[in-house]
PDB file of N, CA and C in Angstrom:
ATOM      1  N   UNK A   1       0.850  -1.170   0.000  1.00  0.00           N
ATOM      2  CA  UNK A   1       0.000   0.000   0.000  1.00  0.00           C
ATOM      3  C   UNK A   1       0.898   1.236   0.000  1.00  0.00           C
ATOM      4  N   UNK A   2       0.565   2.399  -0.924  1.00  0.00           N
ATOM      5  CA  UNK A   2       1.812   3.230  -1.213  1.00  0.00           C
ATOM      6  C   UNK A   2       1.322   4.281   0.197  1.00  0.00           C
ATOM      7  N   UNK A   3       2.009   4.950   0.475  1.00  0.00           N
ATOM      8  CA  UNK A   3       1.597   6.067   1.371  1.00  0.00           C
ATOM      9  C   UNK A   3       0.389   7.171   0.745  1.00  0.00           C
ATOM     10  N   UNK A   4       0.431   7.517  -0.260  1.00  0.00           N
ATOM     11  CA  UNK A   4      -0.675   8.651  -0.821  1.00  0.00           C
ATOM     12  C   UNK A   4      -2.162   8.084  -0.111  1.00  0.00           C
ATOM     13  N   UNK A   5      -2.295   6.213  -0.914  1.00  0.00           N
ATOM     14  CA  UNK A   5      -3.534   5.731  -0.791  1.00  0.00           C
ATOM     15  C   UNK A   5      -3.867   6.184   1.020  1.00  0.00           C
ATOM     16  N   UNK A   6      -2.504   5.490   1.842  1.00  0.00           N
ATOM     17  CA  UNK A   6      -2.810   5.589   3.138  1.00  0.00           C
ATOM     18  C   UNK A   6      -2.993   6.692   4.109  1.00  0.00           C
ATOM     19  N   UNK A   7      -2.775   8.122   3.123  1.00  0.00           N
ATOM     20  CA  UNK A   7      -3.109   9.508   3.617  1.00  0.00           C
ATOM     21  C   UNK A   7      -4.564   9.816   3.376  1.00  0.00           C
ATOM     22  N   UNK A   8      -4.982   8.989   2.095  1.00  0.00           N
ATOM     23  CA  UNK A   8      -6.202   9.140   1.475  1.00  0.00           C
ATOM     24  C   UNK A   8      -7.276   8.633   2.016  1.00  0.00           C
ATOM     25  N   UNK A   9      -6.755   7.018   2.810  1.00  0.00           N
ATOM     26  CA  UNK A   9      -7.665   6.380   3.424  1.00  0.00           C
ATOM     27  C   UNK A   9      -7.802   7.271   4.735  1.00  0.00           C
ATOM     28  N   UNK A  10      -6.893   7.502   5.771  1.00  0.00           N
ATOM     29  CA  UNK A  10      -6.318   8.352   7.042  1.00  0.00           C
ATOM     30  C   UNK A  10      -7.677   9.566   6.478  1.00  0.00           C
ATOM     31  N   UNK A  11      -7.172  10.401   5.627  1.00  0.00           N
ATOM     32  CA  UNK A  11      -8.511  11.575   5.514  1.00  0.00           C
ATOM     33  C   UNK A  11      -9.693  11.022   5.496  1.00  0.00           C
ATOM     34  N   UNK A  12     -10.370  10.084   4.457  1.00  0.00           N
ATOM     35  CA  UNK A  12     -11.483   9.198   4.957  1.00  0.00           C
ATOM     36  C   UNK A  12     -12.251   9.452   5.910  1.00  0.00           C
ATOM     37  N   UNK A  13     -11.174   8.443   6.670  1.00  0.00           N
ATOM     38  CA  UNK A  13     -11.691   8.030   8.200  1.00  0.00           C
ATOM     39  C   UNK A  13     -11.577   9.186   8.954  1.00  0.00           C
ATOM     40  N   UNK A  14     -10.999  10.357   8.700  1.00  0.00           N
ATOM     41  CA  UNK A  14     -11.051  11.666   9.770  1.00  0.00           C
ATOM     42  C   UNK A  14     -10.081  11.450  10.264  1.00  0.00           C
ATOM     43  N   UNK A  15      -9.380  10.849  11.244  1.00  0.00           N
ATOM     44  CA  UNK A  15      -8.372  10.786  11.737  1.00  0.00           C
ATOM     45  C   UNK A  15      -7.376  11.907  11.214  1.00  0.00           C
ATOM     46  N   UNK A  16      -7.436  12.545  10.327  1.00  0.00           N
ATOM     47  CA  UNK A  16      -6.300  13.703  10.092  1.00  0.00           C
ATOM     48  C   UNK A  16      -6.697  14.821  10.622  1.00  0.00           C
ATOM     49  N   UNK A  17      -8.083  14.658  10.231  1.00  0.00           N
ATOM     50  CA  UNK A  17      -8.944  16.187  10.943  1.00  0.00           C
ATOM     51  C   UNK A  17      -8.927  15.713  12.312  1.00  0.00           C
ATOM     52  N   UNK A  18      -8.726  14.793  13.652  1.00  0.00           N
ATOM     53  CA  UNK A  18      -8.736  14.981  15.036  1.00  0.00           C
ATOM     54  C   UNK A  18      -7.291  15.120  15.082  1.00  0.00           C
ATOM     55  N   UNK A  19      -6.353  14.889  14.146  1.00  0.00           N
ATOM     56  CA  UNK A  19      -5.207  15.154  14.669  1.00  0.00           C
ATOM     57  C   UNK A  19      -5.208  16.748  14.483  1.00  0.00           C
ATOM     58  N   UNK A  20      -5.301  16.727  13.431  1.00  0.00           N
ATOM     59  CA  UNK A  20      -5.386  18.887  13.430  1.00  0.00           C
ATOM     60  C   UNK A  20      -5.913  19.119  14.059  1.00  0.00           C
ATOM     61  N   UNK A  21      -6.880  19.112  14.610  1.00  0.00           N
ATOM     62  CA  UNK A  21      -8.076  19.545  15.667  1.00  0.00           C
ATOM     63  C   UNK A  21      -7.515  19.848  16.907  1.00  0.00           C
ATOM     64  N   UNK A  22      -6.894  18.803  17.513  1.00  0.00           N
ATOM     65  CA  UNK A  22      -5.800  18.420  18.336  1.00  0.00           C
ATOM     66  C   UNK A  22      -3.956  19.250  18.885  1.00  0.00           C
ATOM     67  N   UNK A  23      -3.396  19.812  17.323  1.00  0.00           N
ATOM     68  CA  UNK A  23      -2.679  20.380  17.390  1.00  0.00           C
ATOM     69  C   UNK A  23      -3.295  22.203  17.263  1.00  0.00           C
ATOM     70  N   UNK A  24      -3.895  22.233  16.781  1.00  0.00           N
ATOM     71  CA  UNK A  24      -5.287  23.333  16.365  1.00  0.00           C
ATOM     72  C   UNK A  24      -5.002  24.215  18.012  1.00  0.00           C
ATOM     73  N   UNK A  25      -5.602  23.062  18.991  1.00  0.00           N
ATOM     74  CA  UNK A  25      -6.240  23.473  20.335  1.00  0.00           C
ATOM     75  C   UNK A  25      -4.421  23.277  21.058  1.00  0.00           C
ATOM     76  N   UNK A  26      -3.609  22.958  20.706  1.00  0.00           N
ATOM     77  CA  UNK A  26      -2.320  22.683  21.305  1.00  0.00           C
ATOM     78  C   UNK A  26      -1.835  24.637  20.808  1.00  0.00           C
ATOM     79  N   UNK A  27      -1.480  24.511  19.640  1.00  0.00           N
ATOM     80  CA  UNK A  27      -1.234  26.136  18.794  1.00  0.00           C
ATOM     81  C   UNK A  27      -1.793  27.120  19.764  1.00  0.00           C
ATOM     82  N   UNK A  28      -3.175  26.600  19.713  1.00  0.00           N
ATOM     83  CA  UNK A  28      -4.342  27.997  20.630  1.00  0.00           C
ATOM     84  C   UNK A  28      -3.885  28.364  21.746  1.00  0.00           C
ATOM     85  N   UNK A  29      -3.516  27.303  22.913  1.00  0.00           N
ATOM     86  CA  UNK A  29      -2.909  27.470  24.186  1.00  0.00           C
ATOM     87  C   UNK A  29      -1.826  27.558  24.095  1.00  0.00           C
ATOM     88  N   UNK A  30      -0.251  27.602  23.515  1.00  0.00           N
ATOM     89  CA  UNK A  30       0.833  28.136  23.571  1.00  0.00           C
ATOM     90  C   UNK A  30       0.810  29.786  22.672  1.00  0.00           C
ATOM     91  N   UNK A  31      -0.200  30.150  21.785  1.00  0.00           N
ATOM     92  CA  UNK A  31      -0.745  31.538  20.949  1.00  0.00           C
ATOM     93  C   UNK A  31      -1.249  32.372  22.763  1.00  0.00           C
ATOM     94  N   UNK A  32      -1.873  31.826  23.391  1.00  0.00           N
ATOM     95  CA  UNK A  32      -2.245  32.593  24.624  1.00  0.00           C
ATOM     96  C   UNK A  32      -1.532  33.031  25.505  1.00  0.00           C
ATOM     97  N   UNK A  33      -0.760  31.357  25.911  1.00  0.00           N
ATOM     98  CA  UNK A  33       0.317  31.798  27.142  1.00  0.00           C
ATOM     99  C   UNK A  33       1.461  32.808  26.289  1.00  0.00           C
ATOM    100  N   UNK A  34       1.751  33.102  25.588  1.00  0.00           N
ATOM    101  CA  UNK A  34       2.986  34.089  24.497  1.00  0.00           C
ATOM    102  C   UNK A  34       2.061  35.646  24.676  1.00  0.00           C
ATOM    103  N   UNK A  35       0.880  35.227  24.033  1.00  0.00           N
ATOM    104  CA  UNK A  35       0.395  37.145  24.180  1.00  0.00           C
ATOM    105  C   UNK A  35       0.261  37.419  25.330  1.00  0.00           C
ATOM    106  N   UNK A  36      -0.123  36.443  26.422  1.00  0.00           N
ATOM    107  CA  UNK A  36      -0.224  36.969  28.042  1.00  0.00           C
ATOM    108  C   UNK A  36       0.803  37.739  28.694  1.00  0.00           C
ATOM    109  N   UNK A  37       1.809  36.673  28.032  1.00  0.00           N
ATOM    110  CA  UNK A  37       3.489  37.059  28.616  1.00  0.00           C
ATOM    111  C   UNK A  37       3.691  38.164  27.931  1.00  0.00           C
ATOM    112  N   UNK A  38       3.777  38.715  27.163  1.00  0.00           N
ATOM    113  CA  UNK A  38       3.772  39.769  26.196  1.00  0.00           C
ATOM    114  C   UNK A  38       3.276  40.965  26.942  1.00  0.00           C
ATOM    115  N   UNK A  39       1.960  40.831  27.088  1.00  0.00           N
ATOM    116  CA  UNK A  39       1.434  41.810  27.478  1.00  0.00           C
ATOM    117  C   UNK A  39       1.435  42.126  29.160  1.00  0.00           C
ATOM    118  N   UNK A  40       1.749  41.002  29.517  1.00  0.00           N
ATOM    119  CA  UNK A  40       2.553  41.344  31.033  1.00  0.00           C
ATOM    120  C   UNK A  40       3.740  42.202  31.270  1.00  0.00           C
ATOM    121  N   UNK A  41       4.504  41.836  30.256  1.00  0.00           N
ATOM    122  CA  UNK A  41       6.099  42.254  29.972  1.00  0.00           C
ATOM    123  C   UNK A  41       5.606  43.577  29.456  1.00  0.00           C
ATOM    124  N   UNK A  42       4.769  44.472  28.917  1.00  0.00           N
ATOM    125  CA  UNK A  42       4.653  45.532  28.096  1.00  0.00           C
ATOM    126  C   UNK A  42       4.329  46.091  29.524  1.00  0.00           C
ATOM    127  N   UNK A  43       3.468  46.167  29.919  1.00  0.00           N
ATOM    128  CA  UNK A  43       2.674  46.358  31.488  1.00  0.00           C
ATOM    129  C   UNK A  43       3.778  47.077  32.601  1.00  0.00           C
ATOM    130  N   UNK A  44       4.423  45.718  32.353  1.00  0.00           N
ATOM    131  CA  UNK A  44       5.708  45.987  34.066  1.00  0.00           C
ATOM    132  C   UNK A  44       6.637  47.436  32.976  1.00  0.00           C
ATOM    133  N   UNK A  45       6.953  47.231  31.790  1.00  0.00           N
ATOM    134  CA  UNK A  45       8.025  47.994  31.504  1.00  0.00           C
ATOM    135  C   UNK A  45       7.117  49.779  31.699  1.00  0.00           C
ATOM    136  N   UNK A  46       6.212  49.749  31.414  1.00  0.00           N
ATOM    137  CA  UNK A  46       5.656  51.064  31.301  1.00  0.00           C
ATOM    138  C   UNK A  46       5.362  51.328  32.670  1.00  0.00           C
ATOM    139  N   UNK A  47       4.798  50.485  33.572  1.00  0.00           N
ATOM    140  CA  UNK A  47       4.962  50.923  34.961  1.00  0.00           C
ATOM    141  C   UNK A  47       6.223  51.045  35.453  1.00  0.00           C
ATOM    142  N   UNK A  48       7.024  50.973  34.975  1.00  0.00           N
ATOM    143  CA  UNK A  48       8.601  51.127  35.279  1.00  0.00           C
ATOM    144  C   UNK A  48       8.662  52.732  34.727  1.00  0.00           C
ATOM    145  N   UNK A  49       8.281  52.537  33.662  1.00  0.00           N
ATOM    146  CA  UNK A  49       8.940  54.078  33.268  1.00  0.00           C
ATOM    147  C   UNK A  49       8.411  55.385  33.866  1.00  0.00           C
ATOM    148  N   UNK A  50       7.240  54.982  34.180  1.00  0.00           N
ATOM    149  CA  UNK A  50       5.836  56.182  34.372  1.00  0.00           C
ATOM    150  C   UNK A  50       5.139  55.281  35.700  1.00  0.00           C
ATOM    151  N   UNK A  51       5.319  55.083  37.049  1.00  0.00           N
ATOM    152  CA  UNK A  51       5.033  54.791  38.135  1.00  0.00           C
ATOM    153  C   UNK A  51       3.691  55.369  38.999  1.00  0.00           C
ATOM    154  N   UNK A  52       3.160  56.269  37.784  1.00  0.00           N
ATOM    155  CA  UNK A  52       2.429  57.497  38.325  1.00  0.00           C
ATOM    156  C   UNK A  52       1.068  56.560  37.429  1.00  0.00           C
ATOM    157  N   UNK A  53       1.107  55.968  36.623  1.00  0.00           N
ATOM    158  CA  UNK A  53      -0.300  55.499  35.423  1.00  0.00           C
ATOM    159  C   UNK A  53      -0.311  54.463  36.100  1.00  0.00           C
ATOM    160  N   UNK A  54      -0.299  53.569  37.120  1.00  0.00           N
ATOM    161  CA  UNK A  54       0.323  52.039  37.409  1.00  0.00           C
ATOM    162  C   UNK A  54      -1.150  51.121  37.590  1.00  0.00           C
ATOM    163  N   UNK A  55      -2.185  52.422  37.869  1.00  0.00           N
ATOM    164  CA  UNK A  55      -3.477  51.827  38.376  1.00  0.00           C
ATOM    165  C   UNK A  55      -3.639  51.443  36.907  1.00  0.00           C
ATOM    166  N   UNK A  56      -3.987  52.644  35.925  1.00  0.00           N
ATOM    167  CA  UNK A  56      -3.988  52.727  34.494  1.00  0.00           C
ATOM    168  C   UNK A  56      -4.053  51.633  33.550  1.00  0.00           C
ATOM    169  N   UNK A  57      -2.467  51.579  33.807  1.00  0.00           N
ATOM    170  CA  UNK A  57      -2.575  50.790  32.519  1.00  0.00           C
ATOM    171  C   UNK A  57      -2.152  49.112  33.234  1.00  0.00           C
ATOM    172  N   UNK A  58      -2.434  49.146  35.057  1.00  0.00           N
ATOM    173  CA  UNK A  58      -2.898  47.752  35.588  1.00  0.00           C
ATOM    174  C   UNK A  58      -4.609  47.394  34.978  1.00  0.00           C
ATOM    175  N   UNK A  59      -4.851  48.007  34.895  1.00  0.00           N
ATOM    176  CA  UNK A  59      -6.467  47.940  34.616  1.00  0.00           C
ATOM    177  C   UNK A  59      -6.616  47.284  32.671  1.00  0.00           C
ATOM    178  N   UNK A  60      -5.934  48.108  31.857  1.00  0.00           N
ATOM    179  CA  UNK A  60      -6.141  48.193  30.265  1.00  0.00           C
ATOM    180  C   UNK A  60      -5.204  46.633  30.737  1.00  0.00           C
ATOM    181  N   UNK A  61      -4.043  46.264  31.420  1.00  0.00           N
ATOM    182  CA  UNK A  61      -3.610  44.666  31.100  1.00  0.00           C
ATOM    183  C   UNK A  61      -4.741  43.614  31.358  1.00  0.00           C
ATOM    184  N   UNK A  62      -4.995  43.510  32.758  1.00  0.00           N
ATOM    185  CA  UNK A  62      -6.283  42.425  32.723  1.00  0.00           C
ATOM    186  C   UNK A  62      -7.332  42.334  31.602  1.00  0.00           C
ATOM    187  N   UNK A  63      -7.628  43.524  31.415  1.00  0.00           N
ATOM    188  CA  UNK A  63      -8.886  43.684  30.439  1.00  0.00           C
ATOM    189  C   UNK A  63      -8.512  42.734  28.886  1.00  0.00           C
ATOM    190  N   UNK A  64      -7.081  43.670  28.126  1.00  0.00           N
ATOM    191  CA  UNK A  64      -6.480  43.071  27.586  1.00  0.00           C
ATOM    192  C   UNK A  64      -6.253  41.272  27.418  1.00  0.00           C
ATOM    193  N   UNK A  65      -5.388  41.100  28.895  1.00  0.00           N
ATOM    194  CA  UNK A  65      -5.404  39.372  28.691  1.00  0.00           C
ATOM    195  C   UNK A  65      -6.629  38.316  28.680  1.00  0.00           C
ATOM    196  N   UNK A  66      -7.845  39.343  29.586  1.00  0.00           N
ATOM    197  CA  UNK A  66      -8.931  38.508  29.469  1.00  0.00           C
ATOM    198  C   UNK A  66      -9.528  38.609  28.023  1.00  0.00           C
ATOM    199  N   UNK A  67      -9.218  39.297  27.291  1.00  0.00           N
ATOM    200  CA  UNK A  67      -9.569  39.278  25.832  1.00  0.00           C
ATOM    201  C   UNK A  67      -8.953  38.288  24.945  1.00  0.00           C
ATOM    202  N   UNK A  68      -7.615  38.205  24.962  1.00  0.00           N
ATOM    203  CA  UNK A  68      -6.956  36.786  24.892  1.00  0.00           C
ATOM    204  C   UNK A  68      -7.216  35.663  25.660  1.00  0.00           C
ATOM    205  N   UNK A  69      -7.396  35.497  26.693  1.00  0.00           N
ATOM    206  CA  UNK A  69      -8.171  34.231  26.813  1.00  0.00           C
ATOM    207  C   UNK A  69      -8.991  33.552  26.357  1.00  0.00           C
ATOM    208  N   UNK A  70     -10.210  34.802  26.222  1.00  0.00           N
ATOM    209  CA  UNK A  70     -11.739  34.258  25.842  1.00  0.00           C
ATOM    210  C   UNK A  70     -11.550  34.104  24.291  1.00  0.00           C
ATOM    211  N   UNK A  71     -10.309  34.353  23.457  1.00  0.00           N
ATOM    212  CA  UNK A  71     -10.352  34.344  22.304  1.00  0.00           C
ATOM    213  C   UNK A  71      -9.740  32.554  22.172  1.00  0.00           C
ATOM    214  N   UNK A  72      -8.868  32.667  23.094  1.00  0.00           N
ATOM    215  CA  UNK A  72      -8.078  31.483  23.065  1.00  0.00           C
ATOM    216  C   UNK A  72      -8.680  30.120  23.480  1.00  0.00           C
ATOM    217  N   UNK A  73      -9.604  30.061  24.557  1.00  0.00           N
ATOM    218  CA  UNK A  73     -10.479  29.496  24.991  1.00  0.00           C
ATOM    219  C   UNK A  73     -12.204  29.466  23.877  1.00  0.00           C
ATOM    220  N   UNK A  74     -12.348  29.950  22.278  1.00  0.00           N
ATOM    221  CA  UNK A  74     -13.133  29.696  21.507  1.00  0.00           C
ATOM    222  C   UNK A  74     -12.155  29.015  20.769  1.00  0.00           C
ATOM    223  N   UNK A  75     -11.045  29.281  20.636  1.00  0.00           N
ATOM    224  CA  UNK A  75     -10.509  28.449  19.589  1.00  0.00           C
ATOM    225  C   UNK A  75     -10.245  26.841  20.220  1.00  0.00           C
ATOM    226  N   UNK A  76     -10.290  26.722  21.393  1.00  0.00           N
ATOM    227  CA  UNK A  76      -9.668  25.137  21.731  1.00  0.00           C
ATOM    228  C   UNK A  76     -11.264  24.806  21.914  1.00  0.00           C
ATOM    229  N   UNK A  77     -12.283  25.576  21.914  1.00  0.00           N
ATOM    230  CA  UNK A  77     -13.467  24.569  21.883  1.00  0.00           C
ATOM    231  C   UNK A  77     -13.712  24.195  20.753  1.00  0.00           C
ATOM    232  N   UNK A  78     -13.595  25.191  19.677  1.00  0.00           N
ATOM    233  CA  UNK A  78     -13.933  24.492  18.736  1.00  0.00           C
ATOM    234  C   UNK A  78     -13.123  23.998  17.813  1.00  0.00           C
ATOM    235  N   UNK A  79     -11.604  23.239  18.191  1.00  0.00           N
ATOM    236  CA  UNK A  79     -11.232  22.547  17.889  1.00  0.00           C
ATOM    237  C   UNK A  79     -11.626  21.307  18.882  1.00  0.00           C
ATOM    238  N   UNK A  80     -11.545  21.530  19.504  1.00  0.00           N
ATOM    239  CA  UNK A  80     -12.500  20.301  20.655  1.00  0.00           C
ATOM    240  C   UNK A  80     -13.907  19.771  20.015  1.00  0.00           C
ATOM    241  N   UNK A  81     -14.280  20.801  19.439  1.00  0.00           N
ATOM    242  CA  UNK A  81     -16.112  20.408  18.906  1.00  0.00           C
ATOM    243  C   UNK A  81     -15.321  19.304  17.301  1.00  0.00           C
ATOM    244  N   UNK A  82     -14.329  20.139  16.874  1.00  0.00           N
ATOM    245  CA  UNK A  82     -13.938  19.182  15.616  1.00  0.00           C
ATOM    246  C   UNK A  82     -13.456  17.724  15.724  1.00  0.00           C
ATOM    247  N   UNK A  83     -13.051  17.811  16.808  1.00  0.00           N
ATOM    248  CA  UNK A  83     -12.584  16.406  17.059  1.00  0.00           C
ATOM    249  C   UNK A  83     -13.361  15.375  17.351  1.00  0.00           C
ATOM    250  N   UNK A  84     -14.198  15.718  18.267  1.00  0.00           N
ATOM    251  CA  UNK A  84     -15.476  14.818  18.503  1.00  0.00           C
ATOM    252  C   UNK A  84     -16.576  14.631  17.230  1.00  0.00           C
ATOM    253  N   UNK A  85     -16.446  15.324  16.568  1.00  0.00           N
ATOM    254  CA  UNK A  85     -17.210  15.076  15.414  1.00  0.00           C
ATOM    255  C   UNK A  85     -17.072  14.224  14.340  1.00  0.00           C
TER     256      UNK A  85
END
């Protein structure tokens, strides 16, 4: 059996789509923990520079990361919904 047929059969059966699905929702959660850190690291440096905004732009970070979450947390469901399907 050459490999093409056995990629061909593999798509078929789905099995390629739960593996993407799978790495999909893997991507999503290391894409989150990176912009979190990011935007943590942007956060501390500007409260470093300007000590006086600290409430400020403590407030625009949470808001911020919870926006990445909830973005990050639709993408692993519905790679989660793809997989089960």
């Amino acid at each position: 059996m050459s490999s093409l047929s056995m990629l061909l059969q593999a798509a078929v059966d789905g099995s390629i789509g739960k593996m993407g699905a799978g790495i999909g929702a893997g991507l999503a959660a290391i894409g989150a923990g990176i912009g979190i850190g990011r935007i943590g690291q942007g956060a501390l440096e500007s409260i470093v520079r300007q000590p006086e905004v600290a409430g400020d732009v403590r407030t625009n970070m949470i808001l911020t990361a919870a926006f990445v979450e909830g973005v990050a947390l639709f993408a692993i469901v519905v790679c989660l919904l793809i997989a089960v399907a």
